[in-house]
C-alpha atoms as a PDB file:
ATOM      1  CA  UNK A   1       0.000   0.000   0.000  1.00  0.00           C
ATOM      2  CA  UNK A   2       1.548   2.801  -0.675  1.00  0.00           C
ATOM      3  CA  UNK A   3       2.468   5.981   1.446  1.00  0.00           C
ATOM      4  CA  UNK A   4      -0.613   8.260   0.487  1.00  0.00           C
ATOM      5  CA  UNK A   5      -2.807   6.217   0.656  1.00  0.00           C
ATOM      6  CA  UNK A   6      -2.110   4.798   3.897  1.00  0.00           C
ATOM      7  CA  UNK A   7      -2.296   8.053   5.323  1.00  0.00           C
ATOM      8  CA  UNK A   8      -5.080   8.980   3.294  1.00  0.00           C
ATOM      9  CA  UNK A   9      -7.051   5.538   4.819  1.00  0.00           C
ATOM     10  CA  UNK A  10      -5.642   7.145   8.653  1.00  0.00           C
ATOM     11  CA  UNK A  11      -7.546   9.960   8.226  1.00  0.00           C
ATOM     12  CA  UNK A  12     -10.648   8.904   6.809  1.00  0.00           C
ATOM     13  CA  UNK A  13     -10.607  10.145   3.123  1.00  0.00           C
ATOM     14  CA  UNK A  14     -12.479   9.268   0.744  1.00  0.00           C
ATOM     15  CA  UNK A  15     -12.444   8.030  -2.992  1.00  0.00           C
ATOM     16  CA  UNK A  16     -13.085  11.395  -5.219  1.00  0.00           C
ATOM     17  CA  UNK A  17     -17.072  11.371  -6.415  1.00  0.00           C
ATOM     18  CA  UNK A  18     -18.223  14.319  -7.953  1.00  0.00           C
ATOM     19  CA  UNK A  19     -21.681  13.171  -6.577  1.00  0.00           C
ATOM     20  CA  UNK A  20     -19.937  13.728  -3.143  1.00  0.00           C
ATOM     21  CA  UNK A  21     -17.961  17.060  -4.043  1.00  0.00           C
ATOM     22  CA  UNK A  22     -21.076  18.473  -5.510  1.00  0.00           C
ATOM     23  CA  UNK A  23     -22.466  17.917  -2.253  1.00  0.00           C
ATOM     24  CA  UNK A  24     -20.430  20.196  -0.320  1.00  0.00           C
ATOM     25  CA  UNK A  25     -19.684  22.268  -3.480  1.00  0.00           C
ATOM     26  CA  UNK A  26     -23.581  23.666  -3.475  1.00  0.00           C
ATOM     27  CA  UNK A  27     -23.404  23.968   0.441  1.00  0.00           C
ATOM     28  CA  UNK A  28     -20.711  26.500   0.281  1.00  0.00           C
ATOM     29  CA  UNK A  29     -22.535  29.003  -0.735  1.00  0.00           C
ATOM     30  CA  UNK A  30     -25.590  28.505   1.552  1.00  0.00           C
ATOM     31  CA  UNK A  31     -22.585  28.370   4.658  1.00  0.00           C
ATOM     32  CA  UNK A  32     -21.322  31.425   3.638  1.00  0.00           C
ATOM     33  CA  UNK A  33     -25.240  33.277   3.604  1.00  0.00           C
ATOM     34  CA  UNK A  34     -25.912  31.899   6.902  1.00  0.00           C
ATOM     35  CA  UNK A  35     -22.443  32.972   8.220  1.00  0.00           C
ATOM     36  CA  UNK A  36     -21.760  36.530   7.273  1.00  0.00           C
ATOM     37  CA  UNK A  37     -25.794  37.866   6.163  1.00  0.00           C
ATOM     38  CA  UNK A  38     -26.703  40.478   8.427  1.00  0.00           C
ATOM     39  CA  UNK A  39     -22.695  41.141  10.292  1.00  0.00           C
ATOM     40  CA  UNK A  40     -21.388  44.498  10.892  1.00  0.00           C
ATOM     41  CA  UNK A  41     -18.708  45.612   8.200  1.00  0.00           C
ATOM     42  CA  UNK A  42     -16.300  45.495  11.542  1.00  0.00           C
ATOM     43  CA  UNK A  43     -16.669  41.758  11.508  1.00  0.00           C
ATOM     44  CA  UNK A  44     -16.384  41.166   7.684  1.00  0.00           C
ATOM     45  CA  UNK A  45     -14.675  44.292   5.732  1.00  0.00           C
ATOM     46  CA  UNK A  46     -12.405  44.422   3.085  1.00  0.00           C
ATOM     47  CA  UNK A  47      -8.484  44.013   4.915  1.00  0.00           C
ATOM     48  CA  UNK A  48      -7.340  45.969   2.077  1.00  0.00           C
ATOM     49  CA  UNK A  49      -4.081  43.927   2.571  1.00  0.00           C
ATOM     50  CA  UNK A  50      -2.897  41.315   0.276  1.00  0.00           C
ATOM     51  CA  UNK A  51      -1.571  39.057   2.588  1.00  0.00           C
ATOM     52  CA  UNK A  52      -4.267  39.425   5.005  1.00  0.00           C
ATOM     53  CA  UNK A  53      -7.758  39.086   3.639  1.00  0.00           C
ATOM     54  CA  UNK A  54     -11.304  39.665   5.382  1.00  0.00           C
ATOM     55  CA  UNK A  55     -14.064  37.934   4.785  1.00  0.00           C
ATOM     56  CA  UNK A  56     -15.339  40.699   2.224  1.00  0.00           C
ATOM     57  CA  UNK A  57     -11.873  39.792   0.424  1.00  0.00           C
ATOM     58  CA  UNK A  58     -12.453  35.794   0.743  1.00  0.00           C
ATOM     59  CA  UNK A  59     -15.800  35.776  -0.995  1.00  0.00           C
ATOM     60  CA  UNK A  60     -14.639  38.286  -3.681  1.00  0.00           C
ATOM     61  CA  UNK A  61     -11.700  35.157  -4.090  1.00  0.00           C
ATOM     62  CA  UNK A  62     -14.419  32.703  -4.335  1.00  0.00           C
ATOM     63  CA  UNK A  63     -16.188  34.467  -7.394  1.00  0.00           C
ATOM     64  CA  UNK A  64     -13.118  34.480  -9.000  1.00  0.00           C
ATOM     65  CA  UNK A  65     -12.615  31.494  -9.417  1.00  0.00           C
ATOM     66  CA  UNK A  66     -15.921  30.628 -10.153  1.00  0.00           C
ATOM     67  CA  UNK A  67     -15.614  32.753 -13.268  1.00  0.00           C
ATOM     68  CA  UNK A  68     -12.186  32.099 -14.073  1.00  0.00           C
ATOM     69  CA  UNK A  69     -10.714  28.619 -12.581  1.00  0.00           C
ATOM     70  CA  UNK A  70     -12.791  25.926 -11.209  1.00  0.00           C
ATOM     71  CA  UNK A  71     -15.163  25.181 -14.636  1.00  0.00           C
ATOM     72  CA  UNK A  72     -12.604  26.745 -17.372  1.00  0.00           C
ATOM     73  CA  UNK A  73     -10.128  25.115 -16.015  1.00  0.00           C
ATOM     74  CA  UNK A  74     -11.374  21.882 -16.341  1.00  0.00           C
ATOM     75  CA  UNK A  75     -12.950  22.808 -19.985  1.00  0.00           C
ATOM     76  CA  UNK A  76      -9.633  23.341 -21.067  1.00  0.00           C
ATOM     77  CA  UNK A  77      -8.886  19.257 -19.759  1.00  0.00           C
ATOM     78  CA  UNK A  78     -11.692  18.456 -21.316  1.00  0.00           C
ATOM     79  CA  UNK A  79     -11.277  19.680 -24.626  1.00  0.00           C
ATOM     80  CA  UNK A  80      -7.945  17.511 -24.628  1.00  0.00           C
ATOM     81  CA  UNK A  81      -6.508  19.919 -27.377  1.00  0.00           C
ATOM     82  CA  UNK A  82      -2.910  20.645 -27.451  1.00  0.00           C
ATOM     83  CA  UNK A  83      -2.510  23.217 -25.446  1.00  0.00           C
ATOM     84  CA  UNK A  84      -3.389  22.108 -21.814  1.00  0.00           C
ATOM     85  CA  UNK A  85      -1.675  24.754 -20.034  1.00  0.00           C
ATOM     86  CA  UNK A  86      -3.929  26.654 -17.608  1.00  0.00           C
ATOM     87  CA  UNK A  87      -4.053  30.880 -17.444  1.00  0.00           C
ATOM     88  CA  UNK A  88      -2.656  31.453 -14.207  1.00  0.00           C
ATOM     89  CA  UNK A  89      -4.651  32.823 -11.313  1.00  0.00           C
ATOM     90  CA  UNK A  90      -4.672  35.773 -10.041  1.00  0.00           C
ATOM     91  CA  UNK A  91      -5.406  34.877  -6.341  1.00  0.00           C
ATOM     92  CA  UNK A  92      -5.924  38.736  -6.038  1.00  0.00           C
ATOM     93  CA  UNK A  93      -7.812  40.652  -8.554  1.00  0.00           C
ATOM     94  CA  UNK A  94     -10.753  40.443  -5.537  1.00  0.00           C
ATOM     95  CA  UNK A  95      -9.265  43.818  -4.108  1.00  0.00           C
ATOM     96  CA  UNK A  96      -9.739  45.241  -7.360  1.00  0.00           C
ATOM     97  CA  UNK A  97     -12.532  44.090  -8.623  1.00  0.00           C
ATOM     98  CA  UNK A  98     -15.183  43.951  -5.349  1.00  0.00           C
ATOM     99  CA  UNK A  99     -14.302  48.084  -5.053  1.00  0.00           C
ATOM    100  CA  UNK A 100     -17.510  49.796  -4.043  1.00  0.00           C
ATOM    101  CA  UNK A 101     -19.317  46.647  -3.296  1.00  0.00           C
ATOM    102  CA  UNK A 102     -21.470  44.955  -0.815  1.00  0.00           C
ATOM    103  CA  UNK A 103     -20.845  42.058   0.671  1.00  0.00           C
ATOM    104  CA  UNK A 104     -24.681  41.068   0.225  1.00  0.00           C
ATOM    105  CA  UNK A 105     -23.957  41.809  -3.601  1.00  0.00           C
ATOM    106  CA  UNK A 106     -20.721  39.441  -3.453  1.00  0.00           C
ATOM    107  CA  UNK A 107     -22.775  36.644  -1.349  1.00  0.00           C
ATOM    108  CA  UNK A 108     -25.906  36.897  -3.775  1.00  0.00           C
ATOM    109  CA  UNK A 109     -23.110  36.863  -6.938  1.00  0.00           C
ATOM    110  CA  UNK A 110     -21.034  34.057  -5.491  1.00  0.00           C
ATOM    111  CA  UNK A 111     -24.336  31.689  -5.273  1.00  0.00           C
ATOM    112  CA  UNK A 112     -25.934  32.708  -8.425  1.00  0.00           C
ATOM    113  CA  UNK A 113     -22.350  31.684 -10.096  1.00  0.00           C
ATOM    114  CA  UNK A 114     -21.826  28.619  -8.315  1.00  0.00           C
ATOM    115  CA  UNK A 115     -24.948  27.266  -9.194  1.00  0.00           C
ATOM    116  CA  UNK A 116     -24.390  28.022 -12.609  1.00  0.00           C
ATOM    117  CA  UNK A 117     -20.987  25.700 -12.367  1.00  0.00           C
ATOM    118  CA  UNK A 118     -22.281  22.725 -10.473  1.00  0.00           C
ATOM    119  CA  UNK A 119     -25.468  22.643 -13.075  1.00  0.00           C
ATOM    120  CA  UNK A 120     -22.534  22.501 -15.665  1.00  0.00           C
ATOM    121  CA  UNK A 121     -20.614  20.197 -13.801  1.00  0.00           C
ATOM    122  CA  UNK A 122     -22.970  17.787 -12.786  1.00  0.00           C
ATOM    123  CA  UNK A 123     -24.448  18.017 -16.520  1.00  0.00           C
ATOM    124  CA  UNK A 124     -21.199  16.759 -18.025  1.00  0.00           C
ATOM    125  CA  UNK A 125     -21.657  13.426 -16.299  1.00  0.00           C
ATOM    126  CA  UNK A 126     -18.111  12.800 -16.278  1.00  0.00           C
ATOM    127  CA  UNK A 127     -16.851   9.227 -16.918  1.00  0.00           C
ATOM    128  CA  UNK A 128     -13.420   7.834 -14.995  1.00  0.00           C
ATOM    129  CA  UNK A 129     -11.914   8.167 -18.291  1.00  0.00           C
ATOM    130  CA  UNK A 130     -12.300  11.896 -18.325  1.00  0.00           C
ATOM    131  CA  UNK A 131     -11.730  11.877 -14.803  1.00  0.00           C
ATOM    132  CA  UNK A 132      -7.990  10.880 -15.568  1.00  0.00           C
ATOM    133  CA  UNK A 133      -7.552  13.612 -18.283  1.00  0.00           C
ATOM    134  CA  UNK A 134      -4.753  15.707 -17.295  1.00  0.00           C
ATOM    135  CA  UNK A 135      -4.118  19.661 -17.824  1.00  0.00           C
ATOM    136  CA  UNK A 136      -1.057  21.837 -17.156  1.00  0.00           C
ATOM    137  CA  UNK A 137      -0.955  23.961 -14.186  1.00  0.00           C
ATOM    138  CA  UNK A 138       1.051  26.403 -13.726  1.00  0.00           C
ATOM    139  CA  UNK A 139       2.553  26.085 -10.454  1.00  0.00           C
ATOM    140  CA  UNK A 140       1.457  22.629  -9.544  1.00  0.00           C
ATOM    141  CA  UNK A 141       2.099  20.565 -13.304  1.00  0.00           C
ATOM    142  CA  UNK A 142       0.047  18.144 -14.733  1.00  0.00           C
ATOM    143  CA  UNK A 143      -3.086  17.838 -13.020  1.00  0.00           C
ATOM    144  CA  UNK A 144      -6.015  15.320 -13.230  1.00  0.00           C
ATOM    145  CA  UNK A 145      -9.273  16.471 -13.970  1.00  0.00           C
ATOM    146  CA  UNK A 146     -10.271  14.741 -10.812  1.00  0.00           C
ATOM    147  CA  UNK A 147      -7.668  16.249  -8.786  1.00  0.00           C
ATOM    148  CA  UNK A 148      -8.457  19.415 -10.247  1.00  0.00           C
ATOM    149  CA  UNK A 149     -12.291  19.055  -9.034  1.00  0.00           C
ATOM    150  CA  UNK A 150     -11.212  18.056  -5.568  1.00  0.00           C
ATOM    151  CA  UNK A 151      -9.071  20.886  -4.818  1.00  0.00           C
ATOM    152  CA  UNK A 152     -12.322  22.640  -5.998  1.00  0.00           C
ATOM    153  CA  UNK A 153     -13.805  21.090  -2.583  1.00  0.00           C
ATOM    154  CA  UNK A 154     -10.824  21.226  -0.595  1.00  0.00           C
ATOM    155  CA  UNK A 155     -10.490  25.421  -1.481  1.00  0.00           C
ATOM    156  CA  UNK A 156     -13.963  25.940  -0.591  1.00  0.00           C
ATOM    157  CA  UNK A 157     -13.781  24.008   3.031  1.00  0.00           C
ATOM    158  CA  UNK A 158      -9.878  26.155   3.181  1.00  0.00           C
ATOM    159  CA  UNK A 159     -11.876  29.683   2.787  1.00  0.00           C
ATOM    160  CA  UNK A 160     -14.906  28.775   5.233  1.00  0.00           C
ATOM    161  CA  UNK A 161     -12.563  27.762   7.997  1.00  0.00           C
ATOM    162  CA  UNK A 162     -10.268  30.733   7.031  1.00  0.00           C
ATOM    163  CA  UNK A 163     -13.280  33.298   7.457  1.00  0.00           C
ATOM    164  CA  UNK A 164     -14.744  31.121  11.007  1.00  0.00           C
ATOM    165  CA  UNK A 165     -10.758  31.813  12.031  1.00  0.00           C
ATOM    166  CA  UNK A 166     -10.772  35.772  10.980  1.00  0.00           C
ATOM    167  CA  UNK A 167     -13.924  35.996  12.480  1.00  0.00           C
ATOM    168  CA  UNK A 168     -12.950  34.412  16.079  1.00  0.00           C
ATOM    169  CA  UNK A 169      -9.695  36.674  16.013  1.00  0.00           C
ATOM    170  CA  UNK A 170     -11.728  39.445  16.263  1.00  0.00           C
ATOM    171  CA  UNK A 171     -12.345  38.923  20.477  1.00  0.00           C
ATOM    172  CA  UNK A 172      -8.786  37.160  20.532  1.00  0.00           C
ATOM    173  CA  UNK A 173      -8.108  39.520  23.007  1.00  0.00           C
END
């Protein structure tokens, strides 16, 4: 057995199903509503700092790369052409591009688009064939489309616990 997968069997993971990542995929959004709806900009504005994001700046994130990684990305695996190479992310156009926004505008954008995704996702009804198709990234290398669509999950649970963390720092003190 190797390595990985022994420690992947130690901690309980599981066998990648997009049935199962489309389950948390379409609770994100819902999470998110029931989370931050209704806070004080104190508890959820903008950080204005790259390296230090509030949870204005995470959800901003999150639409990004509903427009621009999770679904292109694995179009462009999909389309098995020659060039497999992904467009790099820009893990920050968020500060730019959520200026003069709410974050009920971002929450109510983020769901609409991740709908949108999971209704093309789920009506690909990818085989394990296409599962195993493999794209370029650019800081990672090849990729599997099915490693690809489980770091979808794996970012989403990341940016949830990374806002429940920003959040709790606030009384820290």
């Amino acid at each position: 057995m190797s390595e990985r997968r022994r420690r992947r069997d130690t901690l309980g993971g599981m066998k990648f199903q997009v049935e199962k990542a489309v389950e948390v995929l379409r609770q994100t959004p819902y999470t998110l509503q029931r989370m931050l709806a209704g806070l004080s900009d104190e508890w959820t504005a903008t950080s204005g700092d790259p390296e230090d994001w509030g949870a204005f700046d995470i959800v901003g994130h999150l639409i990004h790369g509903e427009e621009t990684d999770w679904i292109p990305r694995a179009e462009i695996i999909l389309a098995r052409g020659e060039n497999r190479t992904f467009v790099p992310f820009d893990r920050v156009a968020q500060f730019e591009r959520s200026k003069g926004r709410s974050l009920d505008d971002l929450l109510t954008e983020f769901a609409h688009l991740r709908s949108v995704n999971l209704e093309t996702l789920v009506r690909w009804q990818l085989t394990p064939e296409q599962l195993a198709l493999k794209g370029m990234h650019p800081e990672l290398g090849e990729v599997t489309l099915e490693q690809h669509l489980a770091s979808w999950v794996v970012h989403d649970l990341n940016h949830i616990s990374q806002i429940a963390r920003k959040l709790a720092l606030k009384y820290a003190d």
